[in-house]
N, C-alpha and C. Protein backbone atom coordinates (compact mmCIF):
# COMPACT_ATOMS: atom_id res chain seq x y z
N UNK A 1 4.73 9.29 -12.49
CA UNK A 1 3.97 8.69 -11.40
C UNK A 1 2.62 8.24 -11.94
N UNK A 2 2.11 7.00 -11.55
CA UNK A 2 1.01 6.51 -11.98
C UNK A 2 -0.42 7.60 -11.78
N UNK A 3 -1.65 7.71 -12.50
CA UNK A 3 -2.38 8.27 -11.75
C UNK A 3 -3.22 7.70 -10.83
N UNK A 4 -4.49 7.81 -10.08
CA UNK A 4 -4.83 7.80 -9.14
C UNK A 4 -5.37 6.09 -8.88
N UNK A 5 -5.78 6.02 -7.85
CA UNK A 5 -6.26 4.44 -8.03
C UNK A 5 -5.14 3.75 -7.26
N UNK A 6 -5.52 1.80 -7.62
CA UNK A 6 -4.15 0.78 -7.38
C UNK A 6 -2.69 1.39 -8.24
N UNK A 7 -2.06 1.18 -7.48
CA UNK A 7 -0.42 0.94 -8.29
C UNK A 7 -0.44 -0.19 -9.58
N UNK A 8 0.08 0.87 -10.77
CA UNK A 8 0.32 0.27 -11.79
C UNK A 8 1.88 -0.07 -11.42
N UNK A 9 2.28 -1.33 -11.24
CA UNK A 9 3.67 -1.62 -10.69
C UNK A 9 4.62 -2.26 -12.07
N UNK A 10 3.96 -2.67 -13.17
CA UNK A 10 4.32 -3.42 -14.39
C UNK A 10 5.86 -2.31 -14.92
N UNK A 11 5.59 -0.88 -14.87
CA UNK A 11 6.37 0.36 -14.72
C UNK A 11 7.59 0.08 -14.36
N UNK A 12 7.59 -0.16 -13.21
CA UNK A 12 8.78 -0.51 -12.29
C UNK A 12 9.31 -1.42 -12.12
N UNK A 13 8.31 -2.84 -12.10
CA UNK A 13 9.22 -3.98 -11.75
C UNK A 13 10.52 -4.30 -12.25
N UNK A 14 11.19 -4.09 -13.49
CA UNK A 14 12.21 -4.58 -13.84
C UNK A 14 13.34 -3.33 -13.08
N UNK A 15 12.99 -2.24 -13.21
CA UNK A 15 13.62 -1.19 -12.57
C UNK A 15 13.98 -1.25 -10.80
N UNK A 16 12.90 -1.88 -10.38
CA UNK A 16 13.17 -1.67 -8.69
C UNK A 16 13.11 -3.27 -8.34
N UNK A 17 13.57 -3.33 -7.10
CA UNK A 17 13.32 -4.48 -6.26
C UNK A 17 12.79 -4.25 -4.86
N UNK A 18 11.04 -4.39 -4.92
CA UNK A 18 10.50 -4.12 -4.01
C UNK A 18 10.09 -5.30 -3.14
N UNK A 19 11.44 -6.38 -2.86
CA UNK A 19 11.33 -7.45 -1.88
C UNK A 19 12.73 -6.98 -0.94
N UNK A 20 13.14 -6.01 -0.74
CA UNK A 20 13.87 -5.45 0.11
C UNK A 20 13.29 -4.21 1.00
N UNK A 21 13.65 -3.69 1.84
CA UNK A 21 13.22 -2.77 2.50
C UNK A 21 13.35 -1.58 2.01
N UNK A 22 12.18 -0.61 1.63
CA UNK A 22 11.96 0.99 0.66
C UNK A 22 12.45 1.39 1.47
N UNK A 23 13.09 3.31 0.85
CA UNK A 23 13.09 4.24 1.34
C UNK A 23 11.56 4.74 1.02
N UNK A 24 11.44 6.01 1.60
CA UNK A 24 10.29 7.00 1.03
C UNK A 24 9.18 6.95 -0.28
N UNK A 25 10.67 7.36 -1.06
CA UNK A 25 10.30 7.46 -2.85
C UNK A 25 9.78 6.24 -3.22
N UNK A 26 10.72 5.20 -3.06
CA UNK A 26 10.28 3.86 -3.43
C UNK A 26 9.27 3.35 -3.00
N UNK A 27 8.80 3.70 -1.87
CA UNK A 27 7.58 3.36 -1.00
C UNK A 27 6.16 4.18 -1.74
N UNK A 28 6.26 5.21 -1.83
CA UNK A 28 5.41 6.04 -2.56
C UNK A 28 4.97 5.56 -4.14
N UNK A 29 6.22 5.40 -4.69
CA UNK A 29 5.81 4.62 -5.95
C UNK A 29 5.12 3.31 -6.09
N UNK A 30 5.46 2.41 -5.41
CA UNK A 30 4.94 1.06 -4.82
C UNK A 30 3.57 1.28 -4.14
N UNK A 31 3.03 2.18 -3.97
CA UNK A 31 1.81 2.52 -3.60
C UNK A 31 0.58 3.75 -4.46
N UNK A 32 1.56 4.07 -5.43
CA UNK A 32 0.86 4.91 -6.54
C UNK A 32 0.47 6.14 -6.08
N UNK A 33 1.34 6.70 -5.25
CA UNK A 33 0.58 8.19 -4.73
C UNK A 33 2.25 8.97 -4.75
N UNK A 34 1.76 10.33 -4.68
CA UNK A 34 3.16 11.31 -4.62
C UNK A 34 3.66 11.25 -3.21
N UNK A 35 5.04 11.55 -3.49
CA UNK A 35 5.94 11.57 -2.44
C UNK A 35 5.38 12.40 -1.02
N UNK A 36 4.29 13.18 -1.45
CA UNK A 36 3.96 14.06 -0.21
C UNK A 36 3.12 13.59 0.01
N UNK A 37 1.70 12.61 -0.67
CA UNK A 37 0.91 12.19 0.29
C UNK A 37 1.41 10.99 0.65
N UNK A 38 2.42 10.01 0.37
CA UNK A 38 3.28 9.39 1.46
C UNK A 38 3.63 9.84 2.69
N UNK A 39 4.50 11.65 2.70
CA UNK A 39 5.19 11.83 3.79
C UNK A 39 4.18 12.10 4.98
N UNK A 40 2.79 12.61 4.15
CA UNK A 40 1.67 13.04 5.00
C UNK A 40 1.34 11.83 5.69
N UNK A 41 0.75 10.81 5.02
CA UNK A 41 0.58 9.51 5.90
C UNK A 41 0.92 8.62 6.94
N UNK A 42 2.66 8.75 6.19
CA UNK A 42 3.57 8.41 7.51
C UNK A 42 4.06 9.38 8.61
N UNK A 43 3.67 10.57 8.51
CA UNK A 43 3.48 11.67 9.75
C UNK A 43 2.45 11.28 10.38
N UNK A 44 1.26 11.11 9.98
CA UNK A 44 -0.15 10.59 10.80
C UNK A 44 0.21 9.01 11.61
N UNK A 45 1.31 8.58 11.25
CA UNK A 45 1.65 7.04 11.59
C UNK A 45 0.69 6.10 11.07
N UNK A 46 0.14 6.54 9.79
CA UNK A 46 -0.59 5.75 9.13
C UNK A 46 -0.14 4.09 8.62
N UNK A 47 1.15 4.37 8.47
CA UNK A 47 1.96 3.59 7.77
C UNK A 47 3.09 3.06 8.34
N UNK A 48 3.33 1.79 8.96
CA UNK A 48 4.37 1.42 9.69
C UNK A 48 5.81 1.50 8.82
N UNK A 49 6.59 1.97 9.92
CA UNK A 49 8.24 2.29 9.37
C UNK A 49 9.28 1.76 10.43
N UNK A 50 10.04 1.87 9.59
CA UNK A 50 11.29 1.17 10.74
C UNK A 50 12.58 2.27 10.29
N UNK A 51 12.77 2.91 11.70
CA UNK A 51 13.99 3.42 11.82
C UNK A 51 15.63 3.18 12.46
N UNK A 52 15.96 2.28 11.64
CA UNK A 52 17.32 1.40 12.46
C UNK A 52 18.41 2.25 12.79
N UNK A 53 18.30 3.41 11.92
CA UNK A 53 19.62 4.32 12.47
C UNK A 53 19.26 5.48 13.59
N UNK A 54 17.89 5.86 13.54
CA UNK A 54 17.41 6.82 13.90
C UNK A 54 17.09 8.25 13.08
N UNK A 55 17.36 7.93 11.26
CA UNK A 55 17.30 9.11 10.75
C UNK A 55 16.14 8.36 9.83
N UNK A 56 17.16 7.77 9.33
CA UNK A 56 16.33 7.10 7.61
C UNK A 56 15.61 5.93 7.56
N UNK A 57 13.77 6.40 7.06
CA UNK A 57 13.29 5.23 7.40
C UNK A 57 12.88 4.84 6.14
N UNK A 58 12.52 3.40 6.88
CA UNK A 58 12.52 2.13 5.86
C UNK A 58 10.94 1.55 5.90
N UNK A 59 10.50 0.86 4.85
CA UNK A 59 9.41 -0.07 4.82
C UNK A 59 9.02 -0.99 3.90
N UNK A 60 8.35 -1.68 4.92
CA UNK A 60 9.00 -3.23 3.92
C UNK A 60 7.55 -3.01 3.20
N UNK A 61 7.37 -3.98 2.52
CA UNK A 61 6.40 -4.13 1.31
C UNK A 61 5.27 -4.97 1.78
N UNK A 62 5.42 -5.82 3.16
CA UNK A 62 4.13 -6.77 3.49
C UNK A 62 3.34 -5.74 4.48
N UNK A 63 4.07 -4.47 4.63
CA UNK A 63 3.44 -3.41 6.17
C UNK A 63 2.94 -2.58 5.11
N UNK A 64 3.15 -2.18 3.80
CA UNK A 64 2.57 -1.46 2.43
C UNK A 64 1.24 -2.40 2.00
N UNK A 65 1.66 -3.47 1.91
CA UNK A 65 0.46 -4.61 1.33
C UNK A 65 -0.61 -4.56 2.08
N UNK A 66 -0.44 -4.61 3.82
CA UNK A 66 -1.29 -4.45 4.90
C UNK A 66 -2.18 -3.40 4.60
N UNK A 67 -1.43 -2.26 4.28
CA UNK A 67 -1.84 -0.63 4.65
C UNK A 67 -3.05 -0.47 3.49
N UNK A 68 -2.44 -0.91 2.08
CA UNK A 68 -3.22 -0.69 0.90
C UNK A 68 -4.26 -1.65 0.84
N UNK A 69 -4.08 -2.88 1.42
CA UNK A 69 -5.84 -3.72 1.18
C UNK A 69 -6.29 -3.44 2.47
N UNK A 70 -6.35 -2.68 3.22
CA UNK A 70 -6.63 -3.04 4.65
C UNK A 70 -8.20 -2.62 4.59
N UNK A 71 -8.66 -1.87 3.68
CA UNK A 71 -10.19 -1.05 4.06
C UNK A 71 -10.76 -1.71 2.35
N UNK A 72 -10.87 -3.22 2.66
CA UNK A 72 -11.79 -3.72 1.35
C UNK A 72 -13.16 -3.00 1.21
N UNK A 73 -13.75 -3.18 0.33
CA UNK A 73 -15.33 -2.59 -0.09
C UNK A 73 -15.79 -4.26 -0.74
N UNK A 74 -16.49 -4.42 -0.25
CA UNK A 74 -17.00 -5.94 -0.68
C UNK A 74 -18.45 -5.63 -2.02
N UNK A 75 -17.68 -6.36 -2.76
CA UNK A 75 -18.73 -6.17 -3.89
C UNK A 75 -20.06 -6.85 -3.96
N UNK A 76 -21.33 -6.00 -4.85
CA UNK A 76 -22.27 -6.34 -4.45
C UNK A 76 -22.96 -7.50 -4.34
N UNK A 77 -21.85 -9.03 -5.50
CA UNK A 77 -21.84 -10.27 -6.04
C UNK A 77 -22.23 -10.77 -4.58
N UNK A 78 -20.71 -10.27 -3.66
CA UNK A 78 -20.43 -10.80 -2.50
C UNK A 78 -21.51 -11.04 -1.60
N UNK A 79 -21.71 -10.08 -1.51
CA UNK A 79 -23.30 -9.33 -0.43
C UNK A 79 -23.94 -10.77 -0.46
N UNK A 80 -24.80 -10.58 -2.04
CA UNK A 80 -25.78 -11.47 -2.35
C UNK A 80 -25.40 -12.75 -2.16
N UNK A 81 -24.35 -13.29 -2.23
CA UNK A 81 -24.03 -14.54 -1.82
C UNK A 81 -23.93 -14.95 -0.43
N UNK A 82 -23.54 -13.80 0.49
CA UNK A 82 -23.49 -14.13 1.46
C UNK A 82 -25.12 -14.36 2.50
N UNK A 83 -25.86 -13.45 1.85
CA UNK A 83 -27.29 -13.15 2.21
C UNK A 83 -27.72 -14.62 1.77
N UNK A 84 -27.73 -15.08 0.46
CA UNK A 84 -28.40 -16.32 0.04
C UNK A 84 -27.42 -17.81 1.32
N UNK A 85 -26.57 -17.80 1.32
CA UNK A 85 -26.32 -18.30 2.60
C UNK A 85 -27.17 -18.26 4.14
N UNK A 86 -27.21 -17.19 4.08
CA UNK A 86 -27.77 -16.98 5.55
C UNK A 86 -28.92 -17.46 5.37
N UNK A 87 -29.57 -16.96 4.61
CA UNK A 87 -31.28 -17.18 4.26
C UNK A 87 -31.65 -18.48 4.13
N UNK A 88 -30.63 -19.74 3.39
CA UNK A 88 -31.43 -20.93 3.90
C UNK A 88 -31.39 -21.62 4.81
């Protein structure tokens, strides 16, 4: 498993196909964290899932993409550019 941080995905790509709908594991890996702080997250309903049978759930990779950029930190480049905008 990757360590902490973005998903190193270079690992996997030839191994998985994460343009289909994950289980769990696959979902967890695709997001660079262990299987339990996945299961923790998606207990909090942090993380949208789809249960078509009613047991085994699924998630697609654009509701993962959502989840993982969703809380940007705007860098300090940004700031200043945006300030020098305003200011004239």
């Amino acid at each position: 498993m990757p360590g902490s941080g973005f998903p190193v995905l270079a690992n996997y790509s030839d191994e998985r196909n994460f343009s289909r709908p994950m289980r769990s594991k696959e979902a967890a890996i695709y997001c660079g964290v262990s299987l339990h702080t996945f299961y923790h997250w998606s207990s909090l309903g942090m993380i949208p899932s789809h249960k078509p049978n009613g047991r085994v759930m699924y998630f697609s990779k654009a509701d993962l993409d959502a989840f993982i950029f969703r809380n940007r930190n705007t860098p300090d480049y940004e700031i200043a550019a945006r300030l020098k905008e305003v200011q004239k």
